[in-house]
N, C-alpha and C. Protein backbone atom coordinates (compact mmCIF):
# COMPACT_ATOMS: atom_id res chain seq x y z
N UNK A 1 13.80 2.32 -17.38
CA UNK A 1 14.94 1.49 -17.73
C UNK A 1 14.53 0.02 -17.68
N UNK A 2 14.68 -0.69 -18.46
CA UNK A 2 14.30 -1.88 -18.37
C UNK A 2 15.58 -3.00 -17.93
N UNK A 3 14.85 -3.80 -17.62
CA UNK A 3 15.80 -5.02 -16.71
C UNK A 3 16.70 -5.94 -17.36
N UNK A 4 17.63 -6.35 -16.35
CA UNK A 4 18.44 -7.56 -17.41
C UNK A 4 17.40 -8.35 -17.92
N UNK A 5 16.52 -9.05 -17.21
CA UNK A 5 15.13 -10.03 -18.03
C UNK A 5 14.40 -9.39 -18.91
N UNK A 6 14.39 -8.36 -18.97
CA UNK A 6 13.57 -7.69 -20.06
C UNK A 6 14.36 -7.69 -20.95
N UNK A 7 15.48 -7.47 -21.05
CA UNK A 7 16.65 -7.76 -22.42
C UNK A 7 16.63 -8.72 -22.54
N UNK A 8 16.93 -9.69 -21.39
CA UNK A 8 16.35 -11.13 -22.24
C UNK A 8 15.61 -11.43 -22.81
N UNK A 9 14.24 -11.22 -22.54
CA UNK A 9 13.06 -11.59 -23.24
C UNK A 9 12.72 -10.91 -24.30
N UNK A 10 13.57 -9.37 -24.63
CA UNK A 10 12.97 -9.04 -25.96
C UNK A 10 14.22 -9.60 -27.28
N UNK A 11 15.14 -9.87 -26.76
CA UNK A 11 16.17 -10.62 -27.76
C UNK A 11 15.69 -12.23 -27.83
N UNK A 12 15.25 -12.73 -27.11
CA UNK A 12 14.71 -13.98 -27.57
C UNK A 12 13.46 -13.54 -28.43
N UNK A 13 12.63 -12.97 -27.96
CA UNK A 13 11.16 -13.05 -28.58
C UNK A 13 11.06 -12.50 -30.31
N UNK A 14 12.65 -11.55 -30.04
CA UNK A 14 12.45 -11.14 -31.27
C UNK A 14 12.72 -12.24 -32.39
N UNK A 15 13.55 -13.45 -32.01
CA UNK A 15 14.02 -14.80 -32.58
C UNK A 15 12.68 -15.77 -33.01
N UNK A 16 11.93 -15.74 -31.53
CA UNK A 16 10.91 -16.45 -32.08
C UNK A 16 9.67 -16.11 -32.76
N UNK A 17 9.53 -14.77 -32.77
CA UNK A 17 8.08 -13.68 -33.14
C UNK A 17 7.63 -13.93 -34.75
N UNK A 18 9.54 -14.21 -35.49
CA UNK A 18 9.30 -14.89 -36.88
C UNK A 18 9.04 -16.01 -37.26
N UNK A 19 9.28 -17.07 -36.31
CA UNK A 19 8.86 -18.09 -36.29
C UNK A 19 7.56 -18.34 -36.59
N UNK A 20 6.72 -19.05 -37.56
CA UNK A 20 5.52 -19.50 -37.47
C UNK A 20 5.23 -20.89 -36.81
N UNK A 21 4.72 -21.35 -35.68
CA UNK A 21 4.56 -22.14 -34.87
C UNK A 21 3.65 -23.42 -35.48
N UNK A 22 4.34 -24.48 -35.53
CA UNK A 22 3.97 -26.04 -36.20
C UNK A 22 2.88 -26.29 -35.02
N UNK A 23 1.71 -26.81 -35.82
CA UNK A 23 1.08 -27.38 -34.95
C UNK A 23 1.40 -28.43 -33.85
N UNK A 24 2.31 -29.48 -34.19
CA UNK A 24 3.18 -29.37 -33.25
C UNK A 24 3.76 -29.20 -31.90
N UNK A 25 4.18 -27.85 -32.35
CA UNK A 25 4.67 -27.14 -30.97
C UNK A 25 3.57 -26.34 -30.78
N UNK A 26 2.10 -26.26 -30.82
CA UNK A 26 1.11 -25.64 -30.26
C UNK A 26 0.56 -26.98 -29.60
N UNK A 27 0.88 -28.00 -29.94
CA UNK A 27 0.42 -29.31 -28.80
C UNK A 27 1.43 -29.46 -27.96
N UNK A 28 2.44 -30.20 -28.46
CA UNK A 28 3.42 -30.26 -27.31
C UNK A 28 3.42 -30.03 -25.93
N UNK A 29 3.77 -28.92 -25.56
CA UNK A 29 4.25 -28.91 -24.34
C UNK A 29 2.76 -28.66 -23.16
N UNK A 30 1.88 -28.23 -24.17
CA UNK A 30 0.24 -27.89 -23.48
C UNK A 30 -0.28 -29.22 -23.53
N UNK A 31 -0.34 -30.21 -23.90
CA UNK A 31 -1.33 -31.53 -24.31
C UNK A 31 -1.34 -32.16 -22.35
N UNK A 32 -0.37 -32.29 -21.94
CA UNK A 32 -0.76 -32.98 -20.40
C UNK A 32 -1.84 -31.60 -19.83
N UNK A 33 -1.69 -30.78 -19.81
CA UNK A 33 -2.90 -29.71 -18.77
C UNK A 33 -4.29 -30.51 -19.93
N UNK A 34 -4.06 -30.26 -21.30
CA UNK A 34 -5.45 -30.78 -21.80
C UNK A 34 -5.71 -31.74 -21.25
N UNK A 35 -4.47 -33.36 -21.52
CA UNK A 35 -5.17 -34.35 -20.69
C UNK A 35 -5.83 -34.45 -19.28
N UNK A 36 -5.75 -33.28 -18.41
CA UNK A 36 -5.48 -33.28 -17.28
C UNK A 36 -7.48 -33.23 -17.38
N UNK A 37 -7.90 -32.43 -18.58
CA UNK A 37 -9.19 -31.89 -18.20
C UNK A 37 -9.79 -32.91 -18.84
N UNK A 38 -9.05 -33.78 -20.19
CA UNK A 38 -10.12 -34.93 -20.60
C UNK A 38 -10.37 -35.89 -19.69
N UNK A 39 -8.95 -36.34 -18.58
CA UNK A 39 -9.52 -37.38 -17.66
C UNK A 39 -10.62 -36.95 -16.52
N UNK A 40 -10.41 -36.17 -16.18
CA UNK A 40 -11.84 -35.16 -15.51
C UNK A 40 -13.07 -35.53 -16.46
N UNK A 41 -13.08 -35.39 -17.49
CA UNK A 41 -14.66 -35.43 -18.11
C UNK A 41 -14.38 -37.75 -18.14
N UNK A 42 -13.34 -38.30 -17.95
CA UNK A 42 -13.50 -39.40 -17.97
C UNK A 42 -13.97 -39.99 -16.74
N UNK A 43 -13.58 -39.00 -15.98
CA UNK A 43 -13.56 -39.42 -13.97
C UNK A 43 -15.01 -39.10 -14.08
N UNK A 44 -15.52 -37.78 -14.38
CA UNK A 44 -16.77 -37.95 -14.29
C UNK A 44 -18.03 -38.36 -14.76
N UNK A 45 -18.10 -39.16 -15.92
CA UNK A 45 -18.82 -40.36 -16.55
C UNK A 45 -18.74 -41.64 -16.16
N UNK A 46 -17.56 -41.91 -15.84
CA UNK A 46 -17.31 -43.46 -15.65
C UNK A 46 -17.03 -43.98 -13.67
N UNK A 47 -16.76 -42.95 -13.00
CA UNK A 47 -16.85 -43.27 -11.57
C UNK A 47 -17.43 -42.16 -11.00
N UNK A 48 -18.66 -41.52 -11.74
CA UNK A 48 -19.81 -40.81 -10.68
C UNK A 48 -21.06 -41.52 -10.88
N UNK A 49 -20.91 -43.07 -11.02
CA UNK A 49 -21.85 -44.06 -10.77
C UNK A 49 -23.11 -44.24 -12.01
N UNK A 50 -22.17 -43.20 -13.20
CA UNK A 50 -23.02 -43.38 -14.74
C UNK A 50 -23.48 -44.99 -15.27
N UNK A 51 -21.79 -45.41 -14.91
CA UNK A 51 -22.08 -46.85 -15.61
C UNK A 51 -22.63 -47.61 -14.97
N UNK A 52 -23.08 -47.16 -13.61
CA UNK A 52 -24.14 -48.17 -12.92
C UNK A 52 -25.84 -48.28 -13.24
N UNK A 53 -25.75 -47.15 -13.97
CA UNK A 53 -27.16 -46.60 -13.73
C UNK A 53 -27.82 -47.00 -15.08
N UNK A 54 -27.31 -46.78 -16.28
CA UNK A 54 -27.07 -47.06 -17.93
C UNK A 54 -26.16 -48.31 -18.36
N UNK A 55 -26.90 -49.29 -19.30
CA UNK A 55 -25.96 -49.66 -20.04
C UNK A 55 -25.13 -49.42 -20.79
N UNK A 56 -23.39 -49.41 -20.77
CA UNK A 56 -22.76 -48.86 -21.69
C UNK A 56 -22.18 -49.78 -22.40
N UNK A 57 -22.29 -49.26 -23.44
CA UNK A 57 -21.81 -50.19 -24.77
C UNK A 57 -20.05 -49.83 -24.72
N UNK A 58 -19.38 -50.48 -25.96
CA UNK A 58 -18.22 -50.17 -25.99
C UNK A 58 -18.45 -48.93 -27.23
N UNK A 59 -19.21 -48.65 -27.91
CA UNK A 59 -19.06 -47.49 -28.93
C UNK A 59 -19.71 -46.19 -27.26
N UNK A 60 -20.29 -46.35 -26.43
CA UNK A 60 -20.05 -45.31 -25.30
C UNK A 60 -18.41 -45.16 -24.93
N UNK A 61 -18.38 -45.93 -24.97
CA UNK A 61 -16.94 -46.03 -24.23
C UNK A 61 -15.79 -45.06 -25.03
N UNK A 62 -15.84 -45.90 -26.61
CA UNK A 62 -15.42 -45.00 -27.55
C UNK A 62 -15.78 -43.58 -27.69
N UNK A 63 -16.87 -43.35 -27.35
CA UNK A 63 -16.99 -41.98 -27.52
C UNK A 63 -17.33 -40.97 -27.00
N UNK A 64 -16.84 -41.34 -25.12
CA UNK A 64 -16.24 -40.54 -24.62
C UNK A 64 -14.54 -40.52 -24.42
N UNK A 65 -14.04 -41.76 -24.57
CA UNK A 65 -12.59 -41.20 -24.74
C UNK A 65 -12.33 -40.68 -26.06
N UNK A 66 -13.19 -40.81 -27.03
CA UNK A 66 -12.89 -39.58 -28.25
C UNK A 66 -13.06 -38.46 -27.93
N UNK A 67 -13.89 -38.00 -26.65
CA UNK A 67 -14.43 -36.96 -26.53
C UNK A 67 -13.20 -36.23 -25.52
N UNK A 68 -13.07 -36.92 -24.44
CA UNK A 68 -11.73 -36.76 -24.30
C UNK A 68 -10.17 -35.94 -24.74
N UNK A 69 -9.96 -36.85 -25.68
CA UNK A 69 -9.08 -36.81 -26.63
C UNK A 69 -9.13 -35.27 -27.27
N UNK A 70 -10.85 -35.38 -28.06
CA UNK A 70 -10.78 -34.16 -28.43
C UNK A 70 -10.27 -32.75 -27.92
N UNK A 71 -11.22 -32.38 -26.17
CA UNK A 71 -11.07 -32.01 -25.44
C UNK A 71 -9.40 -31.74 -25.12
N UNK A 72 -8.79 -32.48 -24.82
CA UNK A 72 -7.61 -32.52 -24.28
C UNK A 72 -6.85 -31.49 -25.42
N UNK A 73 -6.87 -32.20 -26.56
CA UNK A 73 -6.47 -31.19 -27.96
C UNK A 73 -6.88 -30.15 -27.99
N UNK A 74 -7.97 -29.55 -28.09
CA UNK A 74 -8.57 -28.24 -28.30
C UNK A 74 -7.96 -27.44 -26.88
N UNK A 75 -7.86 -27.68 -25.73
CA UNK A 75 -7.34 -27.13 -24.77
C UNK A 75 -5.64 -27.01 -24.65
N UNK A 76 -5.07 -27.70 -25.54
CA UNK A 76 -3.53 -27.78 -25.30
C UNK A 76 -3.57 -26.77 -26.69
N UNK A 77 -4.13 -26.74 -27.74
CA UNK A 77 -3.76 -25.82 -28.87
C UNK A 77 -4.43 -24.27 -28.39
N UNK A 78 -5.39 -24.28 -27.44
CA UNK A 78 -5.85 -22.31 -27.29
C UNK A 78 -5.15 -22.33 -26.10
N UNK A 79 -4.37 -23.20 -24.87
CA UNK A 79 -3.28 -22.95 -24.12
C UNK A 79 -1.85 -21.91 -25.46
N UNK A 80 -1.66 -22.81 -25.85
CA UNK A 80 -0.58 -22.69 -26.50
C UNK A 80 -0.89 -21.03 -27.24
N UNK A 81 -1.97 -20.61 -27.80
CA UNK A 81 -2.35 -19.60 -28.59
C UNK A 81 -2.55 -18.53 -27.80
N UNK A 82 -3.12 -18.76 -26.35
CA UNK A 82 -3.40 -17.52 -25.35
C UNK A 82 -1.41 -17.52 -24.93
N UNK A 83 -0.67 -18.41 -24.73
CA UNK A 83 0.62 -18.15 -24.53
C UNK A 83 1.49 -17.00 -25.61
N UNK A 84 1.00 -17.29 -26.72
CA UNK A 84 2.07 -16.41 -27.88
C UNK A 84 0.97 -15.19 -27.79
N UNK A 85 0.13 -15.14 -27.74
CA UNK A 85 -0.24 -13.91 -27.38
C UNK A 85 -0.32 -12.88 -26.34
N UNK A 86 0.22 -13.51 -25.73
CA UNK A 86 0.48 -13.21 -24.18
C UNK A 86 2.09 -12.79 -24.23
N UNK A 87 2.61 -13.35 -25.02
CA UNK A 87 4.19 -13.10 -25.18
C UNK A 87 3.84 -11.85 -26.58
N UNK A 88 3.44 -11.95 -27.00
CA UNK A 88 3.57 -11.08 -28.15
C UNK A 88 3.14 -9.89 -27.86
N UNK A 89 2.00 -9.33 -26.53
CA UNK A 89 1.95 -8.41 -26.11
C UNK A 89 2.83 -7.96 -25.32
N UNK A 90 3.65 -8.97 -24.20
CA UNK A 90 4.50 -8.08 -23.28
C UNK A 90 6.09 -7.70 -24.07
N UNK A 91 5.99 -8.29 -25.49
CA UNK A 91 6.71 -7.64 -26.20
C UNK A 91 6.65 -6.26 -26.75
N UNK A 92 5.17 -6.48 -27.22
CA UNK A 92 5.53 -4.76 -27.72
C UNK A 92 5.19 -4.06 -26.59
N UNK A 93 4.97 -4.23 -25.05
CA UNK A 93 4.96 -3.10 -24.36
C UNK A 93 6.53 -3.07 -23.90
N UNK A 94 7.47 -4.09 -23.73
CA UNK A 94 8.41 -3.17 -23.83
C UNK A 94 9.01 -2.32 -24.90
N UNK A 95 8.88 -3.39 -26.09
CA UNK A 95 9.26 -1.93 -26.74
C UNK A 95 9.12 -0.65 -26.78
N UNK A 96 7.42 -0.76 -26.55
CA UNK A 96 7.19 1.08 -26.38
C UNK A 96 8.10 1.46 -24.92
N UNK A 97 8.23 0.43 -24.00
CA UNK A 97 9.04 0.78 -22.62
C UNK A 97 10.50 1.44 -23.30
N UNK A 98 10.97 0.61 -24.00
CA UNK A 98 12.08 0.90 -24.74
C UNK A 98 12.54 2.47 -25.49
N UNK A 99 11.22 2.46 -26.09
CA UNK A 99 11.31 3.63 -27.11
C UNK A 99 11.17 5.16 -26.68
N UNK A 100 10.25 4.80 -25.25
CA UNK A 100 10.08 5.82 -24.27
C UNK A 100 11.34 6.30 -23.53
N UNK A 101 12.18 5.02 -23.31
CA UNK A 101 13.13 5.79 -22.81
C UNK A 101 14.01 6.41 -23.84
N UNK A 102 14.39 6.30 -24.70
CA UNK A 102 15.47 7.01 -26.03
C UNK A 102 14.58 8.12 -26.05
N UNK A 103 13.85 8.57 -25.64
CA UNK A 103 13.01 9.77 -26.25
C UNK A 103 13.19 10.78 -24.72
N UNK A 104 13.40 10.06 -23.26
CA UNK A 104 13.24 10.77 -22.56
C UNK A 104 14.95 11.62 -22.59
């Protein structure tokens, strides 16, 4: 028998499952955890005593906060992609949860 939340979640999911997702909303709400990992690759170039050791130019500079940036993006869009797939499976296992029970 499945749960009041499980009825919730398969009447929403079935709303959003048609939805095709704007890039967008595959950044959105994931982009701070990305930033979280580009300032990490910034923390660790620029105050683990790099710029003491090397001259850095400002095109360095540029291109690690491009790198950054990048980073931060690519991690907020396969957040976002391991999420709908992650929802899109515990959808169809209830359904089969579902279908199992009409059959029992």
């Amino acid at each position: 028998m499945l749960t009041p939340q499980e009825e919730d979640f398969l009447l929403y999911w079935e709303k959003m499952r048609t939805l095709t997702p704007k890039w967008r909303y595959r950044l959105g709400p994931n982009l701070m955890i990305g930033l979280m990992f580009g300032l990490l690759m910034i923390t660790y170039f620029l105050v683990d005593g790099w710029r003491d050791r090397a001259l850095v130019t400002h095109a360095d500079l540029v291109l690690i906060i491009a790198g950054a940036l990048m980073i931060a993006v690519f991690v907020a869009i396969l957040r976002s992609v391991m999420q709908w797939e992650k929802n899109e499976q515990r959808y169809t296992i209830l359904q089969l949860k579902k279908k199992m029970q009409t059959f029992s």
